[in-house]
N, C-alpha and C. Protein backbone atom coordinates (compact mmCIF):
# COMPACT_ATOMS: atom_id res chain seq x y z
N UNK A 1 138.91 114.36 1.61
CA UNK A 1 137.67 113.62 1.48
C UNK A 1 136.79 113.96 2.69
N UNK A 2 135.70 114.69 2.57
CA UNK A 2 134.76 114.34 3.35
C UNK A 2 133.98 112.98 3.85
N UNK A 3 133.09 113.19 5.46
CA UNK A 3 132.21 112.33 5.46
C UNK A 3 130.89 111.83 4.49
N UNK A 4 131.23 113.00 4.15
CA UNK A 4 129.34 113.11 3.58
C UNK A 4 129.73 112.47 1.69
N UNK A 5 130.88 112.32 1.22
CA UNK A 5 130.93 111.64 0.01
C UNK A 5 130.33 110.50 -0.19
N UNK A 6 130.07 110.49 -1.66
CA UNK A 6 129.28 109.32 -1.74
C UNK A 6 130.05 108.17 -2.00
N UNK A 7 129.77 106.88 -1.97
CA UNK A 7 130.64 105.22 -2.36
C UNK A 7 131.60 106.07 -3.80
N UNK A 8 130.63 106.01 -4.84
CA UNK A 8 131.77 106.66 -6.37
C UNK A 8 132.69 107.39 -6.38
N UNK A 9 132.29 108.72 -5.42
CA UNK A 9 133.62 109.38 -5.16
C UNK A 9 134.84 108.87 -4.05
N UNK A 10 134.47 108.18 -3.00
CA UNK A 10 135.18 107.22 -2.33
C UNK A 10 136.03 106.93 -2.68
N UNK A 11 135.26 106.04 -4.10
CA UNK A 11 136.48 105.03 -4.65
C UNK A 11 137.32 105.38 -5.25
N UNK A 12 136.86 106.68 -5.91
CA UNK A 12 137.80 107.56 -6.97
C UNK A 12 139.04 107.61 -5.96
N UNK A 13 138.69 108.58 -4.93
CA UNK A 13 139.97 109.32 -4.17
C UNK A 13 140.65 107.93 -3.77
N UNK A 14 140.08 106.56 -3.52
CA UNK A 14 140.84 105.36 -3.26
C UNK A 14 141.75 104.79 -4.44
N UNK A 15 141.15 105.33 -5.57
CA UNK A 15 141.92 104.94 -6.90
C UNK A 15 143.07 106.00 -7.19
N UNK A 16 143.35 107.08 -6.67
CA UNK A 16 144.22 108.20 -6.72
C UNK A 16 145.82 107.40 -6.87
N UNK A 17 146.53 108.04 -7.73
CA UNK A 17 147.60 106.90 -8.04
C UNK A 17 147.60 105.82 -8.88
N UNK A 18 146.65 105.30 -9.25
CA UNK A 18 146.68 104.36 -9.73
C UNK A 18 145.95 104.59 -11.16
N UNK A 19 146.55 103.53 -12.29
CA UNK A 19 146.20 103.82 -13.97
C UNK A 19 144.38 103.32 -14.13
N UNK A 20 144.05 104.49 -14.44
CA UNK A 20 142.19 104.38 -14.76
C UNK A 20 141.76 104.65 -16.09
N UNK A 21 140.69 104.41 -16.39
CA UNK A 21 140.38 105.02 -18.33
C UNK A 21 139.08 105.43 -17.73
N UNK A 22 138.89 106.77 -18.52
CA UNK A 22 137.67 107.24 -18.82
C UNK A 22 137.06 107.91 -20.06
N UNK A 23 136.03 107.27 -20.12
CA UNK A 23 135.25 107.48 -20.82
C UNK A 23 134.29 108.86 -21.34
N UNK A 24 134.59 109.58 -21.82
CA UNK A 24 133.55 111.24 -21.80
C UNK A 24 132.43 110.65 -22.61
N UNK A 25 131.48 111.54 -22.53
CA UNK A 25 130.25 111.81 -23.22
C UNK A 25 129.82 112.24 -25.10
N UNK A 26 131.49 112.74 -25.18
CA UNK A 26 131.75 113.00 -26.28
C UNK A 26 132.56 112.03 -27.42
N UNK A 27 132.60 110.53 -26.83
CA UNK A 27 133.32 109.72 -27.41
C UNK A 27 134.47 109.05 -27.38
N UNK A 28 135.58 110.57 -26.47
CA UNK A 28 136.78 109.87 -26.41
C UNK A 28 137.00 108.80 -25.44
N UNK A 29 138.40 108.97 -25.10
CA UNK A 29 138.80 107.82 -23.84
C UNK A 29 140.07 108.26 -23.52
N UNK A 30 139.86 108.56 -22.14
CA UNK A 30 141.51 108.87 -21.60
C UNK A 30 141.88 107.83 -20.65
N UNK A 31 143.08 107.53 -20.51
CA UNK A 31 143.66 106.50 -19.86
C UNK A 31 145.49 106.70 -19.20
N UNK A 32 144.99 106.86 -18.09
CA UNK A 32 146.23 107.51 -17.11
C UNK A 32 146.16 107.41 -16.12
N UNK A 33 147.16 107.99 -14.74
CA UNK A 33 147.39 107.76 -13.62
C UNK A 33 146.39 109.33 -13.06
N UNK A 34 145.92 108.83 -12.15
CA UNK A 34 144.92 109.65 -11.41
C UNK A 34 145.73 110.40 -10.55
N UNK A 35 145.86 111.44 -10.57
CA UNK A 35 145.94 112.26 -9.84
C UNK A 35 145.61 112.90 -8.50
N UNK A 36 144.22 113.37 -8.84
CA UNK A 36 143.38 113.65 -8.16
C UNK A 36 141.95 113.39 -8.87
N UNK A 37 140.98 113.70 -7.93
CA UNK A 37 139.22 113.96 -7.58
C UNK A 37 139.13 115.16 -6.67
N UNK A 38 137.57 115.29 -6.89
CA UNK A 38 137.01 116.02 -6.99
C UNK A 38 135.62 115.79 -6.23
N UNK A 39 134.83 116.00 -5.50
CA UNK A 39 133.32 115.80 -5.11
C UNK A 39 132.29 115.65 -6.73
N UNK A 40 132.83 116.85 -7.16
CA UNK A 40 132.02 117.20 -8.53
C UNK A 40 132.26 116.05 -9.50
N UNK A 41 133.35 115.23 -9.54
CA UNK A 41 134.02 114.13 -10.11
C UNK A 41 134.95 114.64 -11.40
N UNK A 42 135.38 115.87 -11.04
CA UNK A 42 136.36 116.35 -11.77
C UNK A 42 137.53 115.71 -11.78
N UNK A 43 138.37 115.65 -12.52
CA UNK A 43 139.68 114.79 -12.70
C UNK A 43 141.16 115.15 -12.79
N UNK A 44 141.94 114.80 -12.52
CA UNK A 44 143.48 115.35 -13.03
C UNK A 44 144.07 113.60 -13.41
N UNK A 45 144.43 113.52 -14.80
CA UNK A 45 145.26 112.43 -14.84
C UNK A 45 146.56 112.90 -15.56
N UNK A 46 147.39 111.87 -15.41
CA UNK A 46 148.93 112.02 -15.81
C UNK A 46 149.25 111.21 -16.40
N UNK A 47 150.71 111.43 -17.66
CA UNK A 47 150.94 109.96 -19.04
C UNK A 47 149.40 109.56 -19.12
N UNK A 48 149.18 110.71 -20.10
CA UNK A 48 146.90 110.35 -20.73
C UNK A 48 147.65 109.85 -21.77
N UNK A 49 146.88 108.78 -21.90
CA UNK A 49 146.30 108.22 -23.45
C UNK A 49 145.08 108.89 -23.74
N UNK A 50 145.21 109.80 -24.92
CA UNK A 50 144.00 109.91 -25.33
C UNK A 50 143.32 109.52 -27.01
N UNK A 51 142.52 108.84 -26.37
CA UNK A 51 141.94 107.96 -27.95
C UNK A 51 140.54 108.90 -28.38
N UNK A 52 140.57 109.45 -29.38
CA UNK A 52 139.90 110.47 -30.40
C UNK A 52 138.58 109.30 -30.51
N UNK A 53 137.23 110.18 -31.31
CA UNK A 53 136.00 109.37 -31.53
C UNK A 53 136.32 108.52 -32.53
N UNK A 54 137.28 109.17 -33.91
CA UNK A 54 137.95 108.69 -35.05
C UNK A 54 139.03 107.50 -34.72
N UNK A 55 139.30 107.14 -33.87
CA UNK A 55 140.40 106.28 -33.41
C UNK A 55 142.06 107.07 -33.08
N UNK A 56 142.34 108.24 -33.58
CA UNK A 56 142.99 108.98 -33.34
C UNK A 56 144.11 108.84 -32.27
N UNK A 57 145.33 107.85 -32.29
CA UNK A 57 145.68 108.19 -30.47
C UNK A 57 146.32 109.50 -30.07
N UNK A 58 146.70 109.83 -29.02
CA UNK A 58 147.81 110.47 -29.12
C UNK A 58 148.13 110.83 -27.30
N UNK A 59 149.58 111.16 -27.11
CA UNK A 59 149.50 110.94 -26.06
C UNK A 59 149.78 112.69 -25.04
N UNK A 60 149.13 112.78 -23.85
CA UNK A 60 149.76 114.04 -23.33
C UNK A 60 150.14 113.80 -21.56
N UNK A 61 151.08 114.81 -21.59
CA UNK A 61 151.31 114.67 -20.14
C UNK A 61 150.53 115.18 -18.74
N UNK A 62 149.50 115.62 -19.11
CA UNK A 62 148.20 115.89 -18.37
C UNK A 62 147.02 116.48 -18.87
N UNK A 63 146.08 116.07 -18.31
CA UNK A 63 144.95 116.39 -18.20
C UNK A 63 143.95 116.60 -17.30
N UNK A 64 143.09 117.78 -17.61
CA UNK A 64 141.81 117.87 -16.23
C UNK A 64 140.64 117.99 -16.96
N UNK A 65 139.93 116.62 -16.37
CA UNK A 65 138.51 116.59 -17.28
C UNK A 65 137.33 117.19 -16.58
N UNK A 66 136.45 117.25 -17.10
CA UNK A 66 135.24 118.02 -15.80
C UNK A 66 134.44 117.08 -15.83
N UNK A 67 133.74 116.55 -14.46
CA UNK A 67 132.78 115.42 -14.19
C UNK A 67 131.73 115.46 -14.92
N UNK A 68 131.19 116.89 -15.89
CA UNK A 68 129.67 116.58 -15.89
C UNK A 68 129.70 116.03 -17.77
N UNK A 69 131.31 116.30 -17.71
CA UNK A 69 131.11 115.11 -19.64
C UNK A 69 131.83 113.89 -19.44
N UNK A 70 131.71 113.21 -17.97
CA UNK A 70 132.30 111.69 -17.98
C UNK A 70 131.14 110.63 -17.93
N UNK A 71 131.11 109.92 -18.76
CA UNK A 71 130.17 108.49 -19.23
C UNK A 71 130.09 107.90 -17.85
N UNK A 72 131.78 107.30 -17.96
CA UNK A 72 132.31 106.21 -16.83
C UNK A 72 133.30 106.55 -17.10
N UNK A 73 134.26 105.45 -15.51
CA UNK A 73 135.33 105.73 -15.73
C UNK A 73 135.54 103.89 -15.14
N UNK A 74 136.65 103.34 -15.45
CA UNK A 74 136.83 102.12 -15.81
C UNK A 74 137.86 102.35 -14.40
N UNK A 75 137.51 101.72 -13.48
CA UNK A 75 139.00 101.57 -11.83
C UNK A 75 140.14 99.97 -12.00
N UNK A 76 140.56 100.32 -11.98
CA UNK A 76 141.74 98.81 -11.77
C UNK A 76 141.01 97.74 -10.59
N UNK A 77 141.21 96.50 -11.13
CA UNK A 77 140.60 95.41 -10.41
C UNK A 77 141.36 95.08 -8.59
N UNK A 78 142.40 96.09 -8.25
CA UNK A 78 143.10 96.01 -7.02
C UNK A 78 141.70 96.68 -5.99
N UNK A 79 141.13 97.60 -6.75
CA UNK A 79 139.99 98.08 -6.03
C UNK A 79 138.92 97.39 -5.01
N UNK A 80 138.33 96.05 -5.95
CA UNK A 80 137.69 95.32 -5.46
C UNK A 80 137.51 95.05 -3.76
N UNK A 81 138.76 94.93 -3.33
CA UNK A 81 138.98 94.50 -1.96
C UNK A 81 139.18 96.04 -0.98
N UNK A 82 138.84 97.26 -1.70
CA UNK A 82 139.05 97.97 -1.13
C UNK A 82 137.80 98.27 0.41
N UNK A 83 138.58 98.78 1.23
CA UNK A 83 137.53 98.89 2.35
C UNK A 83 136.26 100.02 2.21
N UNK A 84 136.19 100.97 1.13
CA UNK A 84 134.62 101.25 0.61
C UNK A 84 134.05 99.62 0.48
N UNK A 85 134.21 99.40 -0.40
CA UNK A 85 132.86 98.19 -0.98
C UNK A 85 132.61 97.38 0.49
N UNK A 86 134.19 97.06 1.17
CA UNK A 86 133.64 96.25 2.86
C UNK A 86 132.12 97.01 3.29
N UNK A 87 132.96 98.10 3.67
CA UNK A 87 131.54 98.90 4.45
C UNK A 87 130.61 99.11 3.64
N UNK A 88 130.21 98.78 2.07
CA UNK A 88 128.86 98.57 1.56
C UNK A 88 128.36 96.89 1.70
N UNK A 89 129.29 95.95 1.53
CA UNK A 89 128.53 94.82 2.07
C UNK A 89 127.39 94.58 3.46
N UNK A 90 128.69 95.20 4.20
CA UNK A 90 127.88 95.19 5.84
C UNK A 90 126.70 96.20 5.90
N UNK A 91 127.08 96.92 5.07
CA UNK A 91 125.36 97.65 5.21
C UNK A 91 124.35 97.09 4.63
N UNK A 92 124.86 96.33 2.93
CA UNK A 92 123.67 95.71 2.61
C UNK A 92 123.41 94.51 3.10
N UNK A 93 123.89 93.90 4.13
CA UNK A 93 123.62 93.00 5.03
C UNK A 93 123.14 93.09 6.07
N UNK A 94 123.04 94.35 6.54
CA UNK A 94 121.95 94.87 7.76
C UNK A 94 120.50 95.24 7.00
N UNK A 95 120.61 95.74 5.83
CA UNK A 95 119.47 95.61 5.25
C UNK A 95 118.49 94.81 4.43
N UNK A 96 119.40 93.83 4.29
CA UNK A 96 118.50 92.66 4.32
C UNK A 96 117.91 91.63 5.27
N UNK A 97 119.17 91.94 6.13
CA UNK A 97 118.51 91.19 7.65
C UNK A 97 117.36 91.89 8.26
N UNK A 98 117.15 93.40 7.87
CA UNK A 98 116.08 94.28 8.53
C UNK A 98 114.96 94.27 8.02
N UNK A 99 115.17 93.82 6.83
CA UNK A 99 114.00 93.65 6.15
C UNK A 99 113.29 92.61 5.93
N UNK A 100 114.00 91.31 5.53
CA UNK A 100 113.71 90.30 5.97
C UNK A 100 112.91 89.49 6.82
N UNK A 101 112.89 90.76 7.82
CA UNK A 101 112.55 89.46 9.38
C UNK A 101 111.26 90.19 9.48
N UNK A 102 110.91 91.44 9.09
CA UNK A 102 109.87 91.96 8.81
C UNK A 102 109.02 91.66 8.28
N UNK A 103 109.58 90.71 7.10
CA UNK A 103 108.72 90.54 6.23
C UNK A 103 107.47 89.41 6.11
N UNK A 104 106.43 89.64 5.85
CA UNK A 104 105.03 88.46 5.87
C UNK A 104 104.59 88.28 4.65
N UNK A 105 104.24 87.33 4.07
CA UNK A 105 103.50 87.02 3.15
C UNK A 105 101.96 87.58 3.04
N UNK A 106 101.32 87.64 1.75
CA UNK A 106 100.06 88.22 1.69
C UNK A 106 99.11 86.90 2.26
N UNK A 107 98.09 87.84 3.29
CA UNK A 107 97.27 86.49 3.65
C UNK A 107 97.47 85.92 5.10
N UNK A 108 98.29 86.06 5.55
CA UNK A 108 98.94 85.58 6.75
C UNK A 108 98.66 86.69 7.88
């Protein structure tokens, strides 16, 4: 992981290990243990569920999706408390305090 990644990919490489579903562009839905990421938001998951546009299931023992046909991708709720989102609170809390105190009403 680089510095220069953004919060989404962050969280991805923070979700590494752990069971995620994603969503492609083309309808399906895969649902498995993450592997790896990617900057590009390329994927490797493992034990995929993969659910067809038709409802179709079926299951494989890996897959590598490419970021630029993923919708979303759905993270496990353990995430929440992860220390990405900390360090986005405290920033959007410096930026509202910065802005804030700046701020005047029209007229005044």
């Amino acid at each position: 992981m680089t510095s220069a990644s953004g919060i989404p990919i962050r969280l991805l490489y923070e979700a590494e290990s752990m069971k995620i579903t994603v969503e492609m562009k083309n309808g399906e839905t895969y649902r498995g243990m993450l592997l790896g990421a990617e900057e590009t938001m390329n994927l490797t998951l493992s034990d995929v569920v993969r659910t067809a546009r038709n409802g179709q299931v079926s299951k494989l023992p890996s897959v590598y999706l490419r970021g630029n046909g993923v919708r979303f991708i759905a993270l496990p709720e353990l995430l929440k408390n992860s220390p990405t989102f900390k360090k986005v609170a405290v920033m959007k809390k410096k930026m509202e305090q910065n802005t804030g105190a700046g701020k005047r009403k029209r007229g005044e």
